[in-house]
N, C-alpha and C. Protein backbone atom coordinates (compact mmCIF):
# COMPACT_ATOMS: atom_id res chain seq x y z
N UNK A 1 65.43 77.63 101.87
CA UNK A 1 64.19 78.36 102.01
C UNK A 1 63.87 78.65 103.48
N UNK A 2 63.92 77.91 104.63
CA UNK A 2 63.96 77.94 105.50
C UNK A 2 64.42 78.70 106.07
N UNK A 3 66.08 79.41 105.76
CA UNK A 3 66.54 80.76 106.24
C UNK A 3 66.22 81.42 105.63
N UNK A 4 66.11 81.74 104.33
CA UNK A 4 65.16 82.71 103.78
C UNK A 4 63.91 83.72 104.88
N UNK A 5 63.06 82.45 105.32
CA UNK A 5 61.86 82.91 105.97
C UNK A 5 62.29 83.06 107.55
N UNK A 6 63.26 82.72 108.14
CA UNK A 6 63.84 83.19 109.59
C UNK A 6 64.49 84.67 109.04
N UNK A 7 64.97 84.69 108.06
CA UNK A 7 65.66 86.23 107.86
C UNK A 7 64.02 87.48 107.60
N UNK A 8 63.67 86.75 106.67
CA UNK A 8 62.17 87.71 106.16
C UNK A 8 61.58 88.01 107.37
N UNK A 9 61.10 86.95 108.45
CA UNK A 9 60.31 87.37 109.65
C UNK A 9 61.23 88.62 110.49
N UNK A 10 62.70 88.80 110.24
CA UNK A 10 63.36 90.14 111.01
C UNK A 10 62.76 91.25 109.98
N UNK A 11 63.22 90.90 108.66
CA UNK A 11 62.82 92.14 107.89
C UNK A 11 61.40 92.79 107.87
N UNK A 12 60.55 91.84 107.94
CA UNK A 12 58.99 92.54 108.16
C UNK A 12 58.68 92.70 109.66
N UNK A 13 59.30 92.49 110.48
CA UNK A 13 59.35 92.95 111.83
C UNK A 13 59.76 94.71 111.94
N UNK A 14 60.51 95.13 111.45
CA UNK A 14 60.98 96.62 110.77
C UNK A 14 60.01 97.35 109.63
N UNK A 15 59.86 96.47 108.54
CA UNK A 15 58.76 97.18 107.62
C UNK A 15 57.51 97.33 108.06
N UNK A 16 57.06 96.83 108.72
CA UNK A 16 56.19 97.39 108.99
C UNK A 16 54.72 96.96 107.97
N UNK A 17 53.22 97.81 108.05
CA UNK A 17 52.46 97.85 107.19
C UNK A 17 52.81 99.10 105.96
N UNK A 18 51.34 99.73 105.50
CA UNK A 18 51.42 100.44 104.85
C UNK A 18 52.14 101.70 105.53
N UNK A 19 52.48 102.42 104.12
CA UNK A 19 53.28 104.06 105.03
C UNK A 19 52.99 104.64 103.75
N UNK A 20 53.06 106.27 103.91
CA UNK A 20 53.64 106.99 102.75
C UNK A 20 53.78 108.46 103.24
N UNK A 21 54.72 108.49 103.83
CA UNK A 21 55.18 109.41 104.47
C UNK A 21 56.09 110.36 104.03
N UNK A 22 55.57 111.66 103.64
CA UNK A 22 55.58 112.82 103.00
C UNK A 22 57.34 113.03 102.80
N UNK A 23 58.45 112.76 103.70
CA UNK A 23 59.86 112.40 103.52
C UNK A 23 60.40 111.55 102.80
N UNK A 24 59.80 110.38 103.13
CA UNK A 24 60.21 109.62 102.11
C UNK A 24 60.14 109.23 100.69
N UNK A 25 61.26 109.20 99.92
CA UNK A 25 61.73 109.49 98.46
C UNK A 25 60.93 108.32 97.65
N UNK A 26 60.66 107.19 99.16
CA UNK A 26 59.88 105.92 97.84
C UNK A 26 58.97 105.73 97.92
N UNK A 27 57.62 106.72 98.35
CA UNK A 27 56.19 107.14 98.03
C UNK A 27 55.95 105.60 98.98
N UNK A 28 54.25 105.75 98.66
CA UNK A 28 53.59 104.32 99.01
C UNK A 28 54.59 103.23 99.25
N UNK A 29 54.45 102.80 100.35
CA UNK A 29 54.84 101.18 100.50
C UNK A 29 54.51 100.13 101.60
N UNK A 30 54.33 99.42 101.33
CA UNK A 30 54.07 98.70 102.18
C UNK A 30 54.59 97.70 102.94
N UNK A 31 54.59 96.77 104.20
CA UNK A 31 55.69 95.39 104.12
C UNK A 31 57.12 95.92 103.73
N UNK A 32 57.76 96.74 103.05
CA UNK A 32 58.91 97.13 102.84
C UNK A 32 58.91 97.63 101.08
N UNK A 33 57.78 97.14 100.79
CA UNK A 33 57.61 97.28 99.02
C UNK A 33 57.41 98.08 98.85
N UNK A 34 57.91 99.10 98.04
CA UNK A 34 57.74 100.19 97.05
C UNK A 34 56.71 100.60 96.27
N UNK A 35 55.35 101.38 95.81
CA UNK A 35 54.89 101.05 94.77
C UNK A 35 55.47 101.08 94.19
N UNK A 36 56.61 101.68 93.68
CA UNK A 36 57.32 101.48 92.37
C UNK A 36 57.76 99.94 91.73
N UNK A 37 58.75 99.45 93.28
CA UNK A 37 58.68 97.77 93.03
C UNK A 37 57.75 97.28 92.79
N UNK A 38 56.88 97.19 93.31
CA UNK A 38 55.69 96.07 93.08
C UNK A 38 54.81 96.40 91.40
N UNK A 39 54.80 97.92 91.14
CA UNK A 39 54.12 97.75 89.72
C UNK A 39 55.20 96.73 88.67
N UNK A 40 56.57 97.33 88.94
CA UNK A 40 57.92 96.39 88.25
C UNK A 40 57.85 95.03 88.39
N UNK A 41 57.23 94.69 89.71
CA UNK A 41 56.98 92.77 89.42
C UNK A 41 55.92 93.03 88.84
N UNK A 42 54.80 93.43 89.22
CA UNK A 42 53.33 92.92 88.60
C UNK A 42 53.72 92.84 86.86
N UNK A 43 54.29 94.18 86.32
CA UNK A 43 54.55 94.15 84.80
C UNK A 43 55.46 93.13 84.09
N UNK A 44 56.47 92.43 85.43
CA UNK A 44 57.15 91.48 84.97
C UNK A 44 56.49 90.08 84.71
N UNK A 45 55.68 90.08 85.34
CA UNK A 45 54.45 88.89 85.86
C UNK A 45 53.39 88.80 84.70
N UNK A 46 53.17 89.93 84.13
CA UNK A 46 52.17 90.28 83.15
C UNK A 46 50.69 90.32 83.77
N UNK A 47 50.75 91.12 84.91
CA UNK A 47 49.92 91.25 86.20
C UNK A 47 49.41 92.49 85.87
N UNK A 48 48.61 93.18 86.10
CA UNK A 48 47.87 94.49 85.60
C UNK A 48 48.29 95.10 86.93
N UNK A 49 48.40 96.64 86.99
CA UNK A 49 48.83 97.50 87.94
C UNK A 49 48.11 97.53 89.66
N UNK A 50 48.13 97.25 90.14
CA UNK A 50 47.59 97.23 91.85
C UNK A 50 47.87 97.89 92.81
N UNK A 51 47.34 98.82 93.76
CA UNK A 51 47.82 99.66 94.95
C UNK A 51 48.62 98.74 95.75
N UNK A 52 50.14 99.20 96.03
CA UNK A 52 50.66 98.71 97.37
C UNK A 52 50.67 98.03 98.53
N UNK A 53 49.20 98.80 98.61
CA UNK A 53 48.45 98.92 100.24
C UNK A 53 47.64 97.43 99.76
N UNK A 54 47.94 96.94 98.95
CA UNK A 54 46.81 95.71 98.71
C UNK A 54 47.34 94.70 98.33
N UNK A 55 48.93 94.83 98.52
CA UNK A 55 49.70 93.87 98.35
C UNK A 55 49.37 92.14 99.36
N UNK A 56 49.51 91.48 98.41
CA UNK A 56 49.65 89.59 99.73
C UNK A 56 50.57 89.41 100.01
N UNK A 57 51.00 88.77 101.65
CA UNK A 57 51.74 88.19 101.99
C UNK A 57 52.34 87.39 100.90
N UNK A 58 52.27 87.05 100.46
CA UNK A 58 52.32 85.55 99.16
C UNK A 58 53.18 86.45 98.39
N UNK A 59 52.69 87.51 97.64
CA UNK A 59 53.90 88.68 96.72
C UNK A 59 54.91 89.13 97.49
N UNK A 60 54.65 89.76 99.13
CA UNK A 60 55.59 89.77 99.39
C UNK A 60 56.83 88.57 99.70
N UNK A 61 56.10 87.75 99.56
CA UNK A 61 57.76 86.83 100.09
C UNK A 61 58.14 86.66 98.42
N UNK A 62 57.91 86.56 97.33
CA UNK A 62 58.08 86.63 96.47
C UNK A 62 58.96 87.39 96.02
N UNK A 63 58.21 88.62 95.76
CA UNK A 63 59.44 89.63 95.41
C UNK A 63 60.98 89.89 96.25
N UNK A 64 60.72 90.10 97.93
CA UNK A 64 61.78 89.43 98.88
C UNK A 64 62.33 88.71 97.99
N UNK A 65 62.07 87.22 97.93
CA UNK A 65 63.12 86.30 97.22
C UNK A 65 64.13 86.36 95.93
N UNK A 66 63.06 87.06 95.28
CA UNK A 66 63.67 87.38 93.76
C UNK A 66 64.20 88.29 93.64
N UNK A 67 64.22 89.83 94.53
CA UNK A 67 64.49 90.87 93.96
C UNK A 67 66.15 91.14 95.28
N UNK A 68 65.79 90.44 96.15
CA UNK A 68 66.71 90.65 97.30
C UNK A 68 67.61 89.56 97.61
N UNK A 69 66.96 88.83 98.17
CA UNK A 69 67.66 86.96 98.55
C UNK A 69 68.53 86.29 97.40
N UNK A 70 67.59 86.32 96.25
CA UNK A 70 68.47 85.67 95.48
C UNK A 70 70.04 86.59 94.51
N UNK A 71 69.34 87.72 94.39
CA UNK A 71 70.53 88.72 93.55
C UNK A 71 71.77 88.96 94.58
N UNK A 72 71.61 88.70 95.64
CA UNK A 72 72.34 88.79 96.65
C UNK A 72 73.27 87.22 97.24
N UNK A 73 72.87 86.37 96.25
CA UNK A 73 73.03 85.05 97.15
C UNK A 73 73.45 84.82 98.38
N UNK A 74 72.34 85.61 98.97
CA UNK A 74 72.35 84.80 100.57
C UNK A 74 72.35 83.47 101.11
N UNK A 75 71.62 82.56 99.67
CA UNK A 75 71.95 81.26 100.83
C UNK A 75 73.34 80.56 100.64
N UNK A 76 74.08 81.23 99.92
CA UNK A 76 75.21 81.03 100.14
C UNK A 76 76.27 81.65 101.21
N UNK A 77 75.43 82.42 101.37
CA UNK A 77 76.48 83.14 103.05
C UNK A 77 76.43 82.67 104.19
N UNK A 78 76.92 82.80 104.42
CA UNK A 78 76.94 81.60 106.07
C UNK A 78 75.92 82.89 107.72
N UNK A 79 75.63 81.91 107.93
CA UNK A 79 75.06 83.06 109.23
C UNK A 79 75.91 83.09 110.40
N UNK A 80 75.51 84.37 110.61
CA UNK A 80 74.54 85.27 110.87
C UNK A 80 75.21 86.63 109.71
N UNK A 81 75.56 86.04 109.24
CA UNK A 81 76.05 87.41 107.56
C UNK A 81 75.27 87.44 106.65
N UNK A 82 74.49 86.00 106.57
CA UNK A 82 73.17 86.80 105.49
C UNK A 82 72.25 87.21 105.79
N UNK A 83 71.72 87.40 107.43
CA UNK A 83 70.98 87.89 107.59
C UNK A 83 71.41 89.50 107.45
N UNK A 84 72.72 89.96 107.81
CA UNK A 84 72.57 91.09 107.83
C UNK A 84 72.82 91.78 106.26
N UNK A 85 73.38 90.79 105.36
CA UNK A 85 73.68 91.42 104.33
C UNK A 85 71.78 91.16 103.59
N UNK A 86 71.15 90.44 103.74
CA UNK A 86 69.89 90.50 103.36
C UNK A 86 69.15 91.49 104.03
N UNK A 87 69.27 91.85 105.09
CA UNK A 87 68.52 92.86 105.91
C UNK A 87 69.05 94.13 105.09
N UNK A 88 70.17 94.79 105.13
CA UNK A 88 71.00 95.38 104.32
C UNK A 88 70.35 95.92 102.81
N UNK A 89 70.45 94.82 102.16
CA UNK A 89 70.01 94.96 100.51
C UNK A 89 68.70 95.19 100.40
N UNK A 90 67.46 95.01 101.76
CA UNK A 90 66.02 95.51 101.85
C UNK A 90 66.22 96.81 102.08
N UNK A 91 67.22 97.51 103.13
CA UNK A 91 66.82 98.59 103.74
C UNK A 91 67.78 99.56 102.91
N UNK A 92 68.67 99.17 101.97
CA UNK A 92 69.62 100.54 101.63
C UNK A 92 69.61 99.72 100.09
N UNK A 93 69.45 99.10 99.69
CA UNK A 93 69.64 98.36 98.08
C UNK A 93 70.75 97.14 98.42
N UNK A 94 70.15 96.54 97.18
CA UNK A 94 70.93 95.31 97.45
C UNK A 94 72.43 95.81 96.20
N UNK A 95 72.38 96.76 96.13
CA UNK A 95 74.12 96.94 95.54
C UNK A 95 74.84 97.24 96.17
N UNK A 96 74.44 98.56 97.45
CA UNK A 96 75.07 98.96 98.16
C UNK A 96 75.24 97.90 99.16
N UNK A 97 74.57 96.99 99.74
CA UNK A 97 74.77 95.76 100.30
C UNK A 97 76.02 94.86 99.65
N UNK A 98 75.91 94.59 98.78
CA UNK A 98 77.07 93.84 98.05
C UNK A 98 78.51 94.73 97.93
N UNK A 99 78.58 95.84 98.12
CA UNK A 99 79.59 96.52 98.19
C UNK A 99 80.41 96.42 99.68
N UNK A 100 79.28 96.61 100.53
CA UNK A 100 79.78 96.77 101.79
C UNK A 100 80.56 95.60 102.37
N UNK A 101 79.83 94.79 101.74
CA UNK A 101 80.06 92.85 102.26
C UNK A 101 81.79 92.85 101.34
N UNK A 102 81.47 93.02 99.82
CA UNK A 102 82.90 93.08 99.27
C UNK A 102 84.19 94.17 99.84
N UNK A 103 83.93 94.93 100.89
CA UNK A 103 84.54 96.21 101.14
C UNK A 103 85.16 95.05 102.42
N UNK A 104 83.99 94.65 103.10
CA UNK A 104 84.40 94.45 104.20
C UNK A 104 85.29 92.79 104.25
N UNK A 105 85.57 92.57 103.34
CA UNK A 105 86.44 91.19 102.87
C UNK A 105 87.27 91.74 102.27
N UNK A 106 87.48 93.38 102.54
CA UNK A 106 89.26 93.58 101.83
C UNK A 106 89.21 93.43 100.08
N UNK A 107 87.94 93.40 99.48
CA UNK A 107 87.59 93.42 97.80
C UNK A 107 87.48 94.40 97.63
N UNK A 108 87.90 94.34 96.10
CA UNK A 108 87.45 95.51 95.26
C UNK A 108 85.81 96.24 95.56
N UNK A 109 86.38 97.05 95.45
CA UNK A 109 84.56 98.28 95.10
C UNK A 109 83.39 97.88 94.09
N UNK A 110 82.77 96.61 94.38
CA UNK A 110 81.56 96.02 93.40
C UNK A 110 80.51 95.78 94.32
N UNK A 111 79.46 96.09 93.41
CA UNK A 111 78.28 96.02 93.75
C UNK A 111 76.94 95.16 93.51
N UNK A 112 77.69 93.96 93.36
CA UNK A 112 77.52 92.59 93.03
C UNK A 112 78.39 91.21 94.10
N UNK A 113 77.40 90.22 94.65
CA UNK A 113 77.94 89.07 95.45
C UNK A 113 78.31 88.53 93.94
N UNK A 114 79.70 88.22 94.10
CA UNK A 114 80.35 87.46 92.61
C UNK A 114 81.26 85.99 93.43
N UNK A 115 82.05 85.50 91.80
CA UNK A 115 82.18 84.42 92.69
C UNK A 115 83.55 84.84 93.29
N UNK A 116 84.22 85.54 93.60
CA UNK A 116 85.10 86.19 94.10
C UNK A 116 84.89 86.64 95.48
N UNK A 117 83.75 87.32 95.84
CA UNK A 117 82.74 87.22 96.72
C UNK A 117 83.11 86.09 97.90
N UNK A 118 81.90 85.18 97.30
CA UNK A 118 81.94 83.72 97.78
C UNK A 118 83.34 83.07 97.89
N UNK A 119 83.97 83.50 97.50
CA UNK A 119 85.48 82.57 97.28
C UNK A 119 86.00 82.94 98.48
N UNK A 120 86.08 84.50 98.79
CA UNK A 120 86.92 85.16 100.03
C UNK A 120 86.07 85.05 101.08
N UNK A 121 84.61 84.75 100.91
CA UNK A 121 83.61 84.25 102.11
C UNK A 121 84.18 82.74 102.52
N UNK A 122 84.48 81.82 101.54
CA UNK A 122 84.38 80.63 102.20
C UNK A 122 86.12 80.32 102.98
N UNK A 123 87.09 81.61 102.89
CA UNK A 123 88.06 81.30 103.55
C UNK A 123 88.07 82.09 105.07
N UNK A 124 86.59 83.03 105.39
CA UNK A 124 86.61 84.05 106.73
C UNK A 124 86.37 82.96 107.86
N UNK A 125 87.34 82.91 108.81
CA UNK A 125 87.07 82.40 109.91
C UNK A 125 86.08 82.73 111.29
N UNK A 126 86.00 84.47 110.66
CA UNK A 126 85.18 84.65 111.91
C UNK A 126 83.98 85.66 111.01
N UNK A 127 83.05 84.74 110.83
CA UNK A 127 81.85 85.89 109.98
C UNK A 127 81.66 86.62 110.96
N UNK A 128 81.25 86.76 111.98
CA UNK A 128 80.73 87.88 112.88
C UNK A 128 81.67 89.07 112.80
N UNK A 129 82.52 88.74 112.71
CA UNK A 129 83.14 90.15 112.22
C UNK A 129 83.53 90.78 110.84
N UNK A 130 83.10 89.84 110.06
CA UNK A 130 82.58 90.71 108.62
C UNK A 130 81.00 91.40 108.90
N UNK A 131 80.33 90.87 109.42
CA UNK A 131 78.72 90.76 109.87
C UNK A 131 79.08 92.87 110.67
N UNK A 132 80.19 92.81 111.61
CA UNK A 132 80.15 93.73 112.23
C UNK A 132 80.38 95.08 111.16
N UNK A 133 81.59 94.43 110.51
CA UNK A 133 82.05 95.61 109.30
C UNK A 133 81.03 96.31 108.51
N UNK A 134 80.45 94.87 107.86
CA UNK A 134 79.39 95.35 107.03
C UNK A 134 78.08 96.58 108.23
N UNK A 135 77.12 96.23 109.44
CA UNK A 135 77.19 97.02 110.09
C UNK A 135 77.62 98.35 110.67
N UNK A 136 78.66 98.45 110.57
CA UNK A 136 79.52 99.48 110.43
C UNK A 136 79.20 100.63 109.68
N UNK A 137 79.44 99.80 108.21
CA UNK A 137 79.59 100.61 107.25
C UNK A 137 77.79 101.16 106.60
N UNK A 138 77.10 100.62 107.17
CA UNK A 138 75.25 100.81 107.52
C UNK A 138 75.00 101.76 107.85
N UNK A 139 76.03 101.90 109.33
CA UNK A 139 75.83 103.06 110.37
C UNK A 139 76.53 104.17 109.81
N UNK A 140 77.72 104.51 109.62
CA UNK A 140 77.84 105.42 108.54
C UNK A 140 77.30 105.99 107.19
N UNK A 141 76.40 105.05 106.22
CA UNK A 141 75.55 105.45 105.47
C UNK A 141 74.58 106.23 106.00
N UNK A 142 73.84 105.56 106.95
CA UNK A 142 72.70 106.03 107.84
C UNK A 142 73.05 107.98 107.85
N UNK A 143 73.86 108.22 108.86
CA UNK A 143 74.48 109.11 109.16
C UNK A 143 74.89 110.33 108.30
N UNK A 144 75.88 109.79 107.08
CA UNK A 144 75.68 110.58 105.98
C UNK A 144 74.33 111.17 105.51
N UNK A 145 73.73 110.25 104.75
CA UNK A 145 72.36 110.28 104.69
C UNK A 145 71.71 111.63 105.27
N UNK A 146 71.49 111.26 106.87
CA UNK A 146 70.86 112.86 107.57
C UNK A 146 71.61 113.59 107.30
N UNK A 147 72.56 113.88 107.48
CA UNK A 147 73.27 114.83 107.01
C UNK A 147 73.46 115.58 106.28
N UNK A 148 73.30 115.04 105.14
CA UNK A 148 73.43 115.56 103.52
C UNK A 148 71.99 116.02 103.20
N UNK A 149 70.78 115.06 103.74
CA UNK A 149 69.60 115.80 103.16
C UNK A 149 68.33 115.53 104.41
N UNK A 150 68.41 116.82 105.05
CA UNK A 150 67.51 117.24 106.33
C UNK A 150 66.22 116.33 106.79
N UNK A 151 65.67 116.30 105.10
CA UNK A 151 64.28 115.56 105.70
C UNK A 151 64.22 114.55 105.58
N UNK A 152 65.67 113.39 105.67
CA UNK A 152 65.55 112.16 105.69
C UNK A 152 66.16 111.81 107.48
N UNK A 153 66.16 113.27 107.96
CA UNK A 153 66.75 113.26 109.35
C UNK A 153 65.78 112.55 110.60
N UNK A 154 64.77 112.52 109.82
CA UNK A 154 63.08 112.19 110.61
C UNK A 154 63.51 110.71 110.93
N UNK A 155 64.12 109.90 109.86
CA UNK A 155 64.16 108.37 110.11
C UNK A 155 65.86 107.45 110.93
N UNK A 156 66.29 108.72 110.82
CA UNK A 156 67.77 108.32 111.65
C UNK A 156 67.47 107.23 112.85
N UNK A 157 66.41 107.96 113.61
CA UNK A 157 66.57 107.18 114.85
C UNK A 157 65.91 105.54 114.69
N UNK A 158 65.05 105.53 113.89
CA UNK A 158 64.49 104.24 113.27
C UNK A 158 65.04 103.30 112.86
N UNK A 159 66.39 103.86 111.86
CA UNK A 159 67.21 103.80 111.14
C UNK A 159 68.25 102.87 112.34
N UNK A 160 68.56 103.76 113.08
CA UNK A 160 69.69 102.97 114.10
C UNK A 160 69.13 102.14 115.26
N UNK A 161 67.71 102.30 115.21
CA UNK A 161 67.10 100.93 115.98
C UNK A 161 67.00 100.24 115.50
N UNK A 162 67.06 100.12 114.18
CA UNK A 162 66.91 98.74 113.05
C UNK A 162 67.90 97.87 113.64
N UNK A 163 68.98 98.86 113.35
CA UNK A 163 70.79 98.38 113.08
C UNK A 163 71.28 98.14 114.35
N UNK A 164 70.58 98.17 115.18
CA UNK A 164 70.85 97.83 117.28
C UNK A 164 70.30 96.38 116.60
N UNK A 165 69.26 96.32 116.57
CA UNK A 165 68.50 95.24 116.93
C UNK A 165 68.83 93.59 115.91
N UNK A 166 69.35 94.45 114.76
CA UNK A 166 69.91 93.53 114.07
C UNK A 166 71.49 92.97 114.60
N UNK A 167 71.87 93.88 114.70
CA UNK A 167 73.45 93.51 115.41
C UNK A 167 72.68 92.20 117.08
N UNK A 168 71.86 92.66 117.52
CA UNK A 168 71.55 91.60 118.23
C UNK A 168 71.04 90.29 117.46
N UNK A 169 69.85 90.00 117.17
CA UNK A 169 69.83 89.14 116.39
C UNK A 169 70.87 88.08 115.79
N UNK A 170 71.75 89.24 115.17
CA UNK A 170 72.25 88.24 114.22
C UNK A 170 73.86 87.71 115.43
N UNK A 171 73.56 88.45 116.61
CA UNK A 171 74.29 87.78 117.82
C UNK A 171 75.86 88.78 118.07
N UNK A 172 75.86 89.92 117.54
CA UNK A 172 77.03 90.75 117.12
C UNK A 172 77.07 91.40 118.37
């Protein structure tokens, strides 16, 4: 739990508060939450529907945990790789996160931490350079991304200050 909340304090350092900024595809959000996510926990919760913008600290580390941290099993990754593969699965999905991490260990094309995953994690001698790959392959999403569709071109530069600052952090 403890890295959990050293990784979360980078990720809400980037998310930021509320936004809903006319480009972006995931309306309202806040802290990094979606309205869309957050009505999906509240209904999972059996929680009645709530604005975004009125989300608690308390839900957010919550959903974080459940919807990101754990589907991802980060605390099984060794650091400084779960921070970036957790940072990762907040900012682009946590499938495409699990792909990149399995891409970048020379695995098959899945989009799931499996135990195959973990198996070829616990023989890498040098995580920082899976940590870099996975990175890598961020910065190329990023990139595509503007590319392919104009008005997501607004967040590129945001986008690659994230991915500077994380590559520091996580000591890369």
């Amino acid at each position: 739990m403890k890295r959990f909340k050293e990784c979360l304090r980078f990720v809400l350092k980037w998310e930021g508060g509320f936004t809903n900024h006319p480009n972006d595809p995931g309306g309202p959000t806040n802290m990094g939450i979606t309205q869309g996510v957050y009505d999906a926990w509240r209904r999972k919760k059996g929680l009645p529907p709530k604005s975004v913008r009125d989300i608690t600290r308390e839900e957010v580390e919550q959903i974080y945990w459940e919807r990101y941290w754990q589907p991802l099993q980060a605390d099984k990754i060794p650091m400084p790789l779960d921070l970036v593969v957790f940072d990762s699965g907040v900012n682009c999905g946590i499938g495409r996160a699990a792909l990149w991490l399995n891409l970048s260990l020379g695995l098959p094309k899945r989009t799931a931490v499996t135990n195959e995953t973990l198996s070829a994690l616990s023989k890498v001698k040098d995580v920082k350079a899976i940590a870099r790959k996975v990175c890598n392959l961020r910065e190329a999403h990023y990139r595509t991304i503007a590319e392919k569709n104009p008005k997501l071109k607004v967040f590129l530069r945001g986008w690659l200050n994230r991915l500077t600052d994380l590559k520091k952090q996580a000591g890369l």
